[in-house]
PDB file of N, CA and C in Angstrom:
ATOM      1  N   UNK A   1       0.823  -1.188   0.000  1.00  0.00           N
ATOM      2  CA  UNK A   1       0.000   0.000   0.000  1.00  0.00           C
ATOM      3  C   UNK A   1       0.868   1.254   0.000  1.00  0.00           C
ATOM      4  N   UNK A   2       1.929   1.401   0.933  1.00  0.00           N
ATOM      5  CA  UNK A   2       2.968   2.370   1.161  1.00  0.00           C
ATOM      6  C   UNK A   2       3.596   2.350  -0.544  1.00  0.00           C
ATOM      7  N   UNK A   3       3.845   1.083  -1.354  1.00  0.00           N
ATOM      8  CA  UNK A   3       4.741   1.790  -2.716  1.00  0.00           C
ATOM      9  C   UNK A   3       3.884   1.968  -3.394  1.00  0.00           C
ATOM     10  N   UNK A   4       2.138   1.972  -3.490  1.00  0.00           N
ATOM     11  CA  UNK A   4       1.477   2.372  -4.104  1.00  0.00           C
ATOM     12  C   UNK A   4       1.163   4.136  -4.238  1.00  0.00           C
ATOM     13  N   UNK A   5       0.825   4.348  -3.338  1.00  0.00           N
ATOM     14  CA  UNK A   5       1.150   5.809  -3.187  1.00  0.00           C
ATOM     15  C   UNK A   5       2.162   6.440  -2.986  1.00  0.00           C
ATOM     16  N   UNK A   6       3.239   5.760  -2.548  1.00  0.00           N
ATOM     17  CA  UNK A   6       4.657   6.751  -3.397  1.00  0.00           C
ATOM     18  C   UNK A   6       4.500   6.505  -5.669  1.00  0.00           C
ATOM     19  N   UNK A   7       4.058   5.762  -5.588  1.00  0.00           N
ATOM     20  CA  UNK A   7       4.368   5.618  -6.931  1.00  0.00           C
ATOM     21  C   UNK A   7       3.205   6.075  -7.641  1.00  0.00           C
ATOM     22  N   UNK A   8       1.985   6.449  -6.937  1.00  0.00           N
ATOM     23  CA  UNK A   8       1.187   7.390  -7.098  1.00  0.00           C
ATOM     24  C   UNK A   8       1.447   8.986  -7.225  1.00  0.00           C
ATOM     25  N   UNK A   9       2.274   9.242  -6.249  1.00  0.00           N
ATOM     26  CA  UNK A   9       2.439  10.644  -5.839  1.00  0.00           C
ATOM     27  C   UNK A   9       3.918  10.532  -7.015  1.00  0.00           C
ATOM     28  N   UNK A  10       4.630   9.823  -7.055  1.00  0.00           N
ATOM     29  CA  UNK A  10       5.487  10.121  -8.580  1.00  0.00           C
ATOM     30  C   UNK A  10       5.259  10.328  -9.714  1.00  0.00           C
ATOM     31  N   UNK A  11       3.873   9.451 -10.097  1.00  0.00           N
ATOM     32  CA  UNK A  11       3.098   9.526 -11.596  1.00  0.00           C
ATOM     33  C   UNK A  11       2.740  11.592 -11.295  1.00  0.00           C
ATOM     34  N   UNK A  12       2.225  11.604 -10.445  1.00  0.00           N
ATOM     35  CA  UNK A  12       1.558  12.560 -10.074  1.00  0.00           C
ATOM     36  C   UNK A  12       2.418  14.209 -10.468  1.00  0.00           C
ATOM     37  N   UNK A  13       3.466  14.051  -9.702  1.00  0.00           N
ATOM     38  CA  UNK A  13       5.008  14.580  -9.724  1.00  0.00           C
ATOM     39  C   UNK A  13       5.185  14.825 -11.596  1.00  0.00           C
ATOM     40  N   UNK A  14       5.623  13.582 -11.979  1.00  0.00           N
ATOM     41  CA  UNK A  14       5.821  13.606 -13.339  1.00  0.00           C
ATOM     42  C   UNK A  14       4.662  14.312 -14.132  1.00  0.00           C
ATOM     43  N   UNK A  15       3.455  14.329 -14.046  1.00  0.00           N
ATOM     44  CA  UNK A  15       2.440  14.797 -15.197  1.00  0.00           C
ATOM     45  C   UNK A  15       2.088  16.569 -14.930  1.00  0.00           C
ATOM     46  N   UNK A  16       2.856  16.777 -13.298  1.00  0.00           N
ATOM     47  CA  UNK A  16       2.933  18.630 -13.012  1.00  0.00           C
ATOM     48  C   UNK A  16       4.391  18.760 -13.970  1.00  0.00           C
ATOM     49  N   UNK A  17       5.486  17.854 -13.811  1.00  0.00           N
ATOM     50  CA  UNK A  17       6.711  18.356 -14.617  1.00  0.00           C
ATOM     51  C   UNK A  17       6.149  18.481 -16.290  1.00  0.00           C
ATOM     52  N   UNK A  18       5.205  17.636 -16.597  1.00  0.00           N
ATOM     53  CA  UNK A  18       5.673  17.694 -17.742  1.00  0.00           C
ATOM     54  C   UNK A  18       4.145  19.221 -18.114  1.00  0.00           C
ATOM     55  N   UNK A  19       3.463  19.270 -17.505  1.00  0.00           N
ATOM     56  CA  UNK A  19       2.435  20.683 -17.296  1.00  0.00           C
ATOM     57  C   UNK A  19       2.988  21.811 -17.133  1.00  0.00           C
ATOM     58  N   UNK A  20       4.123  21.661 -16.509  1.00  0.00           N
ATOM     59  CA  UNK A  20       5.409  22.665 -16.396  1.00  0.00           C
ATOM     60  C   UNK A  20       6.261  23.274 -17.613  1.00  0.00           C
ATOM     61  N   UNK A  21       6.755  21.870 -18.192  1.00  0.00           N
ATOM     62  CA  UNK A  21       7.247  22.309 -19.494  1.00  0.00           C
ATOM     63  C   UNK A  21       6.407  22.673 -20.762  1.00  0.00           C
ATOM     64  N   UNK A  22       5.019  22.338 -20.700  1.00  0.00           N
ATOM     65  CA  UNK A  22       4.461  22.768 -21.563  1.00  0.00           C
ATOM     66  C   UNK A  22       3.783  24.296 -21.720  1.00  0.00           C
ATOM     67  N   UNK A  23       3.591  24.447 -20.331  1.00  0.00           N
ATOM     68  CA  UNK A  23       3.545  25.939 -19.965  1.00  0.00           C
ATOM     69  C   UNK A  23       4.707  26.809 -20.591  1.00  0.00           C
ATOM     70  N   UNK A  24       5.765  26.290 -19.933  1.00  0.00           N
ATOM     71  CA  UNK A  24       7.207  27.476 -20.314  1.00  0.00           C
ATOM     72  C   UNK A  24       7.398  27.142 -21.878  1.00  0.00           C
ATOM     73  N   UNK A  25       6.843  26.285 -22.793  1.00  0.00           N
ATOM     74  CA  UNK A  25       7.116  26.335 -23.903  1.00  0.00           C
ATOM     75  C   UNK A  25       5.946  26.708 -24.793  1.00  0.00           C
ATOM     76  N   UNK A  26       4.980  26.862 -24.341  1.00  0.00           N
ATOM     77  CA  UNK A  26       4.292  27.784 -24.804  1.00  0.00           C
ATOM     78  C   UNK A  26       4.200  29.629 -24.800  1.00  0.00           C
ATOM     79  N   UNK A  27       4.620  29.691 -23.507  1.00  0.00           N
ATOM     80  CA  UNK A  27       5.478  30.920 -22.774  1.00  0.00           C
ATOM     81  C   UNK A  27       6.508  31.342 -24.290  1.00  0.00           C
ATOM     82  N   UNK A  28       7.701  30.525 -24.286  1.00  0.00           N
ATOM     83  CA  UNK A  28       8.730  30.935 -24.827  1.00  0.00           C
ATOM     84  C   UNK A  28       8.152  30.946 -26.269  1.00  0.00           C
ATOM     85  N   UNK A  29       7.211  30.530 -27.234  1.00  0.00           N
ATOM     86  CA  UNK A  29       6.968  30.151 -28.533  1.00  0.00           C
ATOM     87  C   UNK A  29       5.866  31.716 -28.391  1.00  0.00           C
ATOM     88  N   UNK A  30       5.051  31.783 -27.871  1.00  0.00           N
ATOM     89  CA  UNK A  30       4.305  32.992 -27.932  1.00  0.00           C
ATOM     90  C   UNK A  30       5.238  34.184 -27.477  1.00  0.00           C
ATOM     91  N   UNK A  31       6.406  34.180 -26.882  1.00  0.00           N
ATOM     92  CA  UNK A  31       7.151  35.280 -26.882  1.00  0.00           C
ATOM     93  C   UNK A  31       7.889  35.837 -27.843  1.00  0.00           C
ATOM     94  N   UNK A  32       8.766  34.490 -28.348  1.00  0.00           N
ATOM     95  CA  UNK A  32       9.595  34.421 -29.212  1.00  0.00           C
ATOM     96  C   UNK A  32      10.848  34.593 -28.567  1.00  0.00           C
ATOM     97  N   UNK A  33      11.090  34.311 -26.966  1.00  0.00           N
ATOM     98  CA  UNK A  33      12.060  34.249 -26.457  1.00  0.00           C
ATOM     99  C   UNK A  33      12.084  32.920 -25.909  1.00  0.00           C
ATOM    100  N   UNK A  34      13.422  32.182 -25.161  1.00  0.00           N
ATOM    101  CA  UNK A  34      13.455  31.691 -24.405  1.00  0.00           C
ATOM    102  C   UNK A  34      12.919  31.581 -22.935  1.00  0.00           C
ATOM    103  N   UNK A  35      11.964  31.422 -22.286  1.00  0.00           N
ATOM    104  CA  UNK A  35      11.196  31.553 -21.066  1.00  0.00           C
ATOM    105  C   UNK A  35      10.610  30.860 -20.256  1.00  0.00           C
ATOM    106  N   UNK A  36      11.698  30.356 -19.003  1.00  0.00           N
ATOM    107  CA  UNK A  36      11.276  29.577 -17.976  1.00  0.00           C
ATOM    108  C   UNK A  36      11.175  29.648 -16.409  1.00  0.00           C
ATOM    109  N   UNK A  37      10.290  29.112 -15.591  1.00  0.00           N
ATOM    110  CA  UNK A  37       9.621  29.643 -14.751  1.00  0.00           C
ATOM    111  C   UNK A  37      10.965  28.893 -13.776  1.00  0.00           C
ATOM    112  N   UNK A  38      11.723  29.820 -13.090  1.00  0.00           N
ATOM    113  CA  UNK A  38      11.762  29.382 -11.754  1.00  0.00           C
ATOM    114  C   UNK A  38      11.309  28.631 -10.694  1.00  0.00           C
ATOM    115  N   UNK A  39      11.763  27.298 -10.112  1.00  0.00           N
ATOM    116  CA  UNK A  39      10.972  26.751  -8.973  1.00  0.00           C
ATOM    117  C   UNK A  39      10.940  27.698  -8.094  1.00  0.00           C
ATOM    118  N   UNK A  40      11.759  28.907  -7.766  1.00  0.00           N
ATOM    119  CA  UNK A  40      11.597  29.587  -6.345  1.00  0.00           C
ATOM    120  C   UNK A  40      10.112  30.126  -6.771  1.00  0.00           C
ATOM    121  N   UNK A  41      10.071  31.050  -7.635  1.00  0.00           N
ATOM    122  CA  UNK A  41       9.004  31.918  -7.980  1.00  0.00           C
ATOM    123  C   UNK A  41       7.414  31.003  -8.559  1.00  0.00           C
ATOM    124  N   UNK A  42       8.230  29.862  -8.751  1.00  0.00           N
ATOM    125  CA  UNK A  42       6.762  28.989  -8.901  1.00  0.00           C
ATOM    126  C   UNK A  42       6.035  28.711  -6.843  1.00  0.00           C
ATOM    127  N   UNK A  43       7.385  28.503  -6.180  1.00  0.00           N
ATOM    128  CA  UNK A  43       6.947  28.280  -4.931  1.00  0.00           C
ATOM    129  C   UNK A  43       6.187  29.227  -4.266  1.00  0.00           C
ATOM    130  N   UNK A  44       6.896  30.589  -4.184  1.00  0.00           N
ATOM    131  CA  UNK A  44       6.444  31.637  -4.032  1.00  0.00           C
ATOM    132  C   UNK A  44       5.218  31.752  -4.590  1.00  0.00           C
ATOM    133  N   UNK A  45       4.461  31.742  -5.909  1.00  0.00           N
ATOM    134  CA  UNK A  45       3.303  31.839  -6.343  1.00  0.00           C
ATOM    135  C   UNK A  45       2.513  31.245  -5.293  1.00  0.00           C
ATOM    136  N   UNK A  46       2.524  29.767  -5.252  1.00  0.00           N
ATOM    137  CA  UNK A  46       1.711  28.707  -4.780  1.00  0.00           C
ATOM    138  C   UNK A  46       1.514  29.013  -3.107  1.00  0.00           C
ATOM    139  N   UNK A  47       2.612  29.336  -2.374  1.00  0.00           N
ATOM    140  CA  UNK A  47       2.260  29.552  -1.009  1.00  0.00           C
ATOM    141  C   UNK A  47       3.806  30.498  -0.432  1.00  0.00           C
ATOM    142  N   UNK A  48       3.074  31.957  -0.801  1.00  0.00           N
ATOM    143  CA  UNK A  48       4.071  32.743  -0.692  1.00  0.00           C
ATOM    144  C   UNK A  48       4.639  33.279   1.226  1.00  0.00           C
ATOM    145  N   UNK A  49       3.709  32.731   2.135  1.00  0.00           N
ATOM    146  CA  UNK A  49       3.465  32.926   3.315  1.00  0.00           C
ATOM    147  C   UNK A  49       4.756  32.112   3.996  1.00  0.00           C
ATOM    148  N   UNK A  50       4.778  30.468   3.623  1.00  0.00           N
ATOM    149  CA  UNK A  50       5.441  29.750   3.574  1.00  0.00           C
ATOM    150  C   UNK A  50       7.188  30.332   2.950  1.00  0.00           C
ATOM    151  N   UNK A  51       6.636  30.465   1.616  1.00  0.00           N
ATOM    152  CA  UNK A  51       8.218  30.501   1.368  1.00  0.00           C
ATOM    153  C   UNK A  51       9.015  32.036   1.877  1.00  0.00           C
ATOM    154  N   UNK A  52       8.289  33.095   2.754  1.00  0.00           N
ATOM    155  CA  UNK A  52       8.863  34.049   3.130  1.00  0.00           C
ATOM    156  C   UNK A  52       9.682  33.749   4.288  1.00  0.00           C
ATOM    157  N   UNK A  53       9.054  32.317   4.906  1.00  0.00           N
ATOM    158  CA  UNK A  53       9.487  32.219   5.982  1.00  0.00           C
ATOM    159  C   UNK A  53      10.251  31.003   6.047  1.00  0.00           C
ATOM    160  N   UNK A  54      10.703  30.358   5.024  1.00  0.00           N
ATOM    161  CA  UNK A  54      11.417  29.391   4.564  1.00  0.00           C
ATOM    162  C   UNK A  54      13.141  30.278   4.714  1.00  0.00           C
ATOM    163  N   UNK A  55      13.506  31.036   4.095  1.00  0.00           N
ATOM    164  CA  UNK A  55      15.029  31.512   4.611  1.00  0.00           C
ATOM    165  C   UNK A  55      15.498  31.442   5.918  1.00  0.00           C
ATOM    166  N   UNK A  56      14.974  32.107   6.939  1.00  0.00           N
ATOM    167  CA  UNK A  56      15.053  32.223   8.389  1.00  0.00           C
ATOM    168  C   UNK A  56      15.496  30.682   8.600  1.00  0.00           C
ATOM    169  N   UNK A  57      14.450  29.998   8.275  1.00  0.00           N
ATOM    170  CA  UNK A  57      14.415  28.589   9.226  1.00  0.00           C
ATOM    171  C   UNK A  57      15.481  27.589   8.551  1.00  0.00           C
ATOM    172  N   UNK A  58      15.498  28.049   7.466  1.00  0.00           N
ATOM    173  CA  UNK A  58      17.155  27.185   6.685  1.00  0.00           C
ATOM    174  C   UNK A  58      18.339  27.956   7.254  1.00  0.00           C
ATOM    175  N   UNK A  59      18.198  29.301   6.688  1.00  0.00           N
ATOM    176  CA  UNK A  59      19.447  29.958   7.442  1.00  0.00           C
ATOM    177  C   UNK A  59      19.906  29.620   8.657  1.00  0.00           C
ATOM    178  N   UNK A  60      18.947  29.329   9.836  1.00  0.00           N
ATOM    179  CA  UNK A  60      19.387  29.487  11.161  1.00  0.00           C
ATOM    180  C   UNK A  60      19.744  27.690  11.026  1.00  0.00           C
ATOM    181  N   UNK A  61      19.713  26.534  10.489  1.00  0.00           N
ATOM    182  CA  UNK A  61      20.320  25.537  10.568  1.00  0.00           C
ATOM    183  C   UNK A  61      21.731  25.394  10.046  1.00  0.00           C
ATOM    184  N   UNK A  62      21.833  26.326   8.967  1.00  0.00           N
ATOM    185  CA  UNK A  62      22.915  26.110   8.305  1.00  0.00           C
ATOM    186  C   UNK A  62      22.943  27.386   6.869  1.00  0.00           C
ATOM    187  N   UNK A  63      23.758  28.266   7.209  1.00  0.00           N
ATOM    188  CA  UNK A  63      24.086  29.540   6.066  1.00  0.00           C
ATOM    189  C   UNK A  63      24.406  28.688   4.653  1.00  0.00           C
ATOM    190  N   UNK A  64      25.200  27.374   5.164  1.00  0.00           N
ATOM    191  CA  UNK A  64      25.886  27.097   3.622  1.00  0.00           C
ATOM    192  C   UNK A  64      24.980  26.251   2.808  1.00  0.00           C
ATOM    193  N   UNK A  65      23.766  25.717   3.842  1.00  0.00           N
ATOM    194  CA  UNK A  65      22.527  25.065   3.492  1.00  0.00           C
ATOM    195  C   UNK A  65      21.906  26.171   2.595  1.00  0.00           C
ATOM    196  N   UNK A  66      21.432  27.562   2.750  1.00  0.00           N
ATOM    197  CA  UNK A  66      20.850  28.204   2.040  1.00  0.00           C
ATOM    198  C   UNK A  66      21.094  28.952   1.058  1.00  0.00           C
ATOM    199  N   UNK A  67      22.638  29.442   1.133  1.00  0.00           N
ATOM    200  CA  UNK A  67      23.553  30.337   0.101  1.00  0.00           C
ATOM    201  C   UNK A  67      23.390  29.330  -0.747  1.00  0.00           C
ATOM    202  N   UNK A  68      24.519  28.360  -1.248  1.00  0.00           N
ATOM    203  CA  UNK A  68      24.750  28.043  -2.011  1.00  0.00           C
ATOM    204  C   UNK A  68      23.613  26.733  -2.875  1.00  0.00           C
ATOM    205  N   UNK A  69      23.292  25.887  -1.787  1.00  0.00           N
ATOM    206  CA  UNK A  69      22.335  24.963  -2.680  1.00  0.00           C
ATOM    207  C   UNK A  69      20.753  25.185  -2.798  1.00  0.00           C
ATOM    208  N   UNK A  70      19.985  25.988  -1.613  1.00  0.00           N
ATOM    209  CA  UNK A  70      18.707  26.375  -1.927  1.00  0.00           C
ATOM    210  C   UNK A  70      18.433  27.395  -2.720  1.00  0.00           C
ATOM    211  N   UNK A  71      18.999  28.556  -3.193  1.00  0.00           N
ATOM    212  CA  UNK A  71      19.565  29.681  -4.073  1.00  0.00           C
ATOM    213  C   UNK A  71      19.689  28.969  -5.254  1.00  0.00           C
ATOM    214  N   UNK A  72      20.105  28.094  -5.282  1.00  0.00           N
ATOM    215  CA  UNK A  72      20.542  27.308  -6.933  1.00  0.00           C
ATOM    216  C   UNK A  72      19.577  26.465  -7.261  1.00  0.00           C
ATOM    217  N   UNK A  73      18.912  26.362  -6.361  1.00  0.00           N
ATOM    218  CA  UNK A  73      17.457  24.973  -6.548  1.00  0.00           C
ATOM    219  C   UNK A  73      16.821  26.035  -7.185  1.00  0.00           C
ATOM    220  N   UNK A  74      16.355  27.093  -6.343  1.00  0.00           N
ATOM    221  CA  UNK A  74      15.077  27.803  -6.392  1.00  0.00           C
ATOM    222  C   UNK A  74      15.524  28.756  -8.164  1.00  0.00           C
ATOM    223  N   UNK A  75      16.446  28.770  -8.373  1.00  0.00           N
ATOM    224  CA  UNK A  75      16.769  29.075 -10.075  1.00  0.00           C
ATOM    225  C   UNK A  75      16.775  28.465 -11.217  1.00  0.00           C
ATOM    226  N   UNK A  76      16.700  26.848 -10.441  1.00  0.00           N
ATOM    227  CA  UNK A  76      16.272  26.082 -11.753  1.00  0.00           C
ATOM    228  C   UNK A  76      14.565  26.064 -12.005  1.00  0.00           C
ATOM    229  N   UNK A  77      14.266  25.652 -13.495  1.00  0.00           N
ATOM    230  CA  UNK A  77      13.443  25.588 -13.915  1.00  0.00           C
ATOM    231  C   UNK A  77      12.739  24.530 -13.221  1.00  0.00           C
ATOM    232  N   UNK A  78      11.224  25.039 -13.116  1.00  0.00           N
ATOM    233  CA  UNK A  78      10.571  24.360 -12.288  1.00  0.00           C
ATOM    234  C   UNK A  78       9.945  22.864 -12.804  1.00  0.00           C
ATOM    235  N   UNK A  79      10.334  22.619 -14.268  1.00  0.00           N
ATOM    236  CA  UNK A  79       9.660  21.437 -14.987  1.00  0.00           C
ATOM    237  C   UNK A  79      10.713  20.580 -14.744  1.00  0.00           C
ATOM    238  N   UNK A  80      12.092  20.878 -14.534  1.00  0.00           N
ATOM    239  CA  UNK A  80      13.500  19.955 -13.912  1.00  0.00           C
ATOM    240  C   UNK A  80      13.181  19.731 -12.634  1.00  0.00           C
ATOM    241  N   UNK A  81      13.156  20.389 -11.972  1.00  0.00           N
ATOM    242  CA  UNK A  81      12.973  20.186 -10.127  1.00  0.00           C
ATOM    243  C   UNK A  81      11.746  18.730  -9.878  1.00  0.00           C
ATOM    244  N   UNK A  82      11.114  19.391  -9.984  1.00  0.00           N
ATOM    245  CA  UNK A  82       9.675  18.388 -10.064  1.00  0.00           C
ATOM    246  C   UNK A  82      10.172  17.046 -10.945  1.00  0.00           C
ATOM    247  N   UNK A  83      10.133  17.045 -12.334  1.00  0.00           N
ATOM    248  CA  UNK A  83      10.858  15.987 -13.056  1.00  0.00           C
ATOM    249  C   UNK A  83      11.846  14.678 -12.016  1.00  0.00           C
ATOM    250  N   UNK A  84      12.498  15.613 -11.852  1.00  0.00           N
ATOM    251  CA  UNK A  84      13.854  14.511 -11.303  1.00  0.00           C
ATOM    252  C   UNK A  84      13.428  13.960  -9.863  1.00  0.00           C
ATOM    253  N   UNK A  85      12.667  15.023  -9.427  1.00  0.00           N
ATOM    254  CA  UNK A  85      12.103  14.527  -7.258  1.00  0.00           C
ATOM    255  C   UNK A  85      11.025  13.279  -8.353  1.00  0.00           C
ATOM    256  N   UNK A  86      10.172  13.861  -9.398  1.00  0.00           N
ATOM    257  CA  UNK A  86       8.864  12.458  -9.411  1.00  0.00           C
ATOM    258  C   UNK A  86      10.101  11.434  -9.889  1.00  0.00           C
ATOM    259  N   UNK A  87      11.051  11.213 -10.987  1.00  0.00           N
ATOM    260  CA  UNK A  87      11.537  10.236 -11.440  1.00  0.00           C
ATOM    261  C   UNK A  87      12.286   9.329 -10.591  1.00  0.00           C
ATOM    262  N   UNK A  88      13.005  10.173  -9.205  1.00  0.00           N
ATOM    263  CA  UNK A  88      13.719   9.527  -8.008  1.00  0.00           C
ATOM    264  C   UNK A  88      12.772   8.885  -7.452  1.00  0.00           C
ATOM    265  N   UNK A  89      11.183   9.438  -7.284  1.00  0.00           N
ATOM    266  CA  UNK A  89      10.041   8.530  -6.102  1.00  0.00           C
ATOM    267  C   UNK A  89       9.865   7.054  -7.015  1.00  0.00           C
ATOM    268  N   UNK A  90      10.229   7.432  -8.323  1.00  0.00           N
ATOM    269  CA  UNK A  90       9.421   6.401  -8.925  1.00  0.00           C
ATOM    270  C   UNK A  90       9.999   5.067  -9.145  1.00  0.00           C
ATOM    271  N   UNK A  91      11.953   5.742  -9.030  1.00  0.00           N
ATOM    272  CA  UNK A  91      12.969   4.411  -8.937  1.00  0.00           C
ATOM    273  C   UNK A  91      12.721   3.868  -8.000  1.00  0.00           C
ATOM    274  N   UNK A  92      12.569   4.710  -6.880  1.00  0.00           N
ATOM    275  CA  UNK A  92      12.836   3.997  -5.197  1.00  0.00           C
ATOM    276  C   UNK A  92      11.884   3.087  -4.941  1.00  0.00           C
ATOM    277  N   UNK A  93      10.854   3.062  -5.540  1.00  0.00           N
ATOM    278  CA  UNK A  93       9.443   2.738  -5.140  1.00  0.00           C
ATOM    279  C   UNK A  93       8.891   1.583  -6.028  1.00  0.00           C
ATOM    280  N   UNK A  94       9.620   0.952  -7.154  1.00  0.00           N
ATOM    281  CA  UNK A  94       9.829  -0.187  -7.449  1.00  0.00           C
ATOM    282  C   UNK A  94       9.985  -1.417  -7.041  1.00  0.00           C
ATOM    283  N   UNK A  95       9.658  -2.131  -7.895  1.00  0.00           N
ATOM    284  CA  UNK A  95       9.593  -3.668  -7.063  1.00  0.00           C
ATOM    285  C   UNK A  95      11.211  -4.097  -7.162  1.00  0.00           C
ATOM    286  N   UNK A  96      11.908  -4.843  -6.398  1.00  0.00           N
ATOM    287  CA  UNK A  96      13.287  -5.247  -6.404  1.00  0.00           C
ATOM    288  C   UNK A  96      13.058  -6.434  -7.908  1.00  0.00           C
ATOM    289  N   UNK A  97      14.412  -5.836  -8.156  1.00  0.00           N
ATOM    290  CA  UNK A  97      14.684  -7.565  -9.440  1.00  0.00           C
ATOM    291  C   UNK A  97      14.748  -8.600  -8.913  1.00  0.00           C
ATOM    292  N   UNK A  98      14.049  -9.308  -9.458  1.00  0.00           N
ATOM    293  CA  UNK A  98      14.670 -10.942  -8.955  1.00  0.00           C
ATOM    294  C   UNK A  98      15.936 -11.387  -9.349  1.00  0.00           C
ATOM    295  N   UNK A  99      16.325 -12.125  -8.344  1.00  0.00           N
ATOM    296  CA  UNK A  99      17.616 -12.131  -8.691  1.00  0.00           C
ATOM    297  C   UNK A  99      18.426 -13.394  -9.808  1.00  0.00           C
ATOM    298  N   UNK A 100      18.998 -13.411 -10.728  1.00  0.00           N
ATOM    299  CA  UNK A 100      19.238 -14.307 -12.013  1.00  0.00           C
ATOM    300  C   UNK A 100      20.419 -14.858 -11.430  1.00  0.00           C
ATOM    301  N   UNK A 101      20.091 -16.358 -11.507  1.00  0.00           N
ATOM    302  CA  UNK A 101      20.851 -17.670 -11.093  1.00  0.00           C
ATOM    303  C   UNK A 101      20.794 -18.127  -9.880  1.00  0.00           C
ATOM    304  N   UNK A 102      19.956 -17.459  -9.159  1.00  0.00           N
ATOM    305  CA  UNK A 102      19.606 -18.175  -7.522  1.00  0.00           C
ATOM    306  C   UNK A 102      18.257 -18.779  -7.677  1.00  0.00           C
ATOM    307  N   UNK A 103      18.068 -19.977  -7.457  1.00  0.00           N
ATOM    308  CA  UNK A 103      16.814 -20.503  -6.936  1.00  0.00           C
ATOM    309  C   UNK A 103      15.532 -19.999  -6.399  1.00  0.00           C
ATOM    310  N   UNK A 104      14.245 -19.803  -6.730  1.00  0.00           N
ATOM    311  CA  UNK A 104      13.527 -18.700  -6.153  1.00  0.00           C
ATOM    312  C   UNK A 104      12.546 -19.805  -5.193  1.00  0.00           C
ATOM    313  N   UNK A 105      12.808 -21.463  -4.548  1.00  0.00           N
ATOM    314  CA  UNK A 105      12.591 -22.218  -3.589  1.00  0.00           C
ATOM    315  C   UNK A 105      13.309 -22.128  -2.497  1.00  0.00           C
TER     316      UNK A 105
END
């Protein structure tokens, strides 16, 4: 039941990434520029209350936690971010291989 709904919430994951990229490429084709949405500023959209108060509470665990790798998250494109978190739920959450040349008695 538990890898059903991780592998639920990955399908799930994957079909916002790929709603993501179709957005920013419709974005960029009606501009005629290149144009993609930030995960910070997608976060910010969605629950801006939250992410005001998201620095403080990273900062105060760790400065090098927030300078360098949450700063660089929140600049990638938000159809990558999402993408790669659903495609990681969806490895993990697989059934194991059976294993080839051992006996399965």
């Amino acid at each position: 039941m538990l890898r059903f709904f991780f592998r639920l919430l990955g399908f799930i994951l994957l079909a916002g990434a790929f709603a993501a990229l179709v957005i920013d490429g419709t974005r960029s084709i009606a501009g005629g520029v290149l144009s993609l949405s930030p995960f910070g500023q997608t976060i910010a959209w969605l629950a801006p209350e939250k992410f005001a108060a998201l620095k403080p509470m990273i900062a105060h665990v760790s400065a090098f936690l927030w300078d360098p790798v949450m700063v660089h998250l929140f600049l990638l494109p938000t159809w990558l971010v999402i993408g790669v978190l659903g495609t990681l739920i969806m490895a993990l959450s697989r059934k194991p291989r059976p294993k080839i040349g051992y006996s399965s008695r």
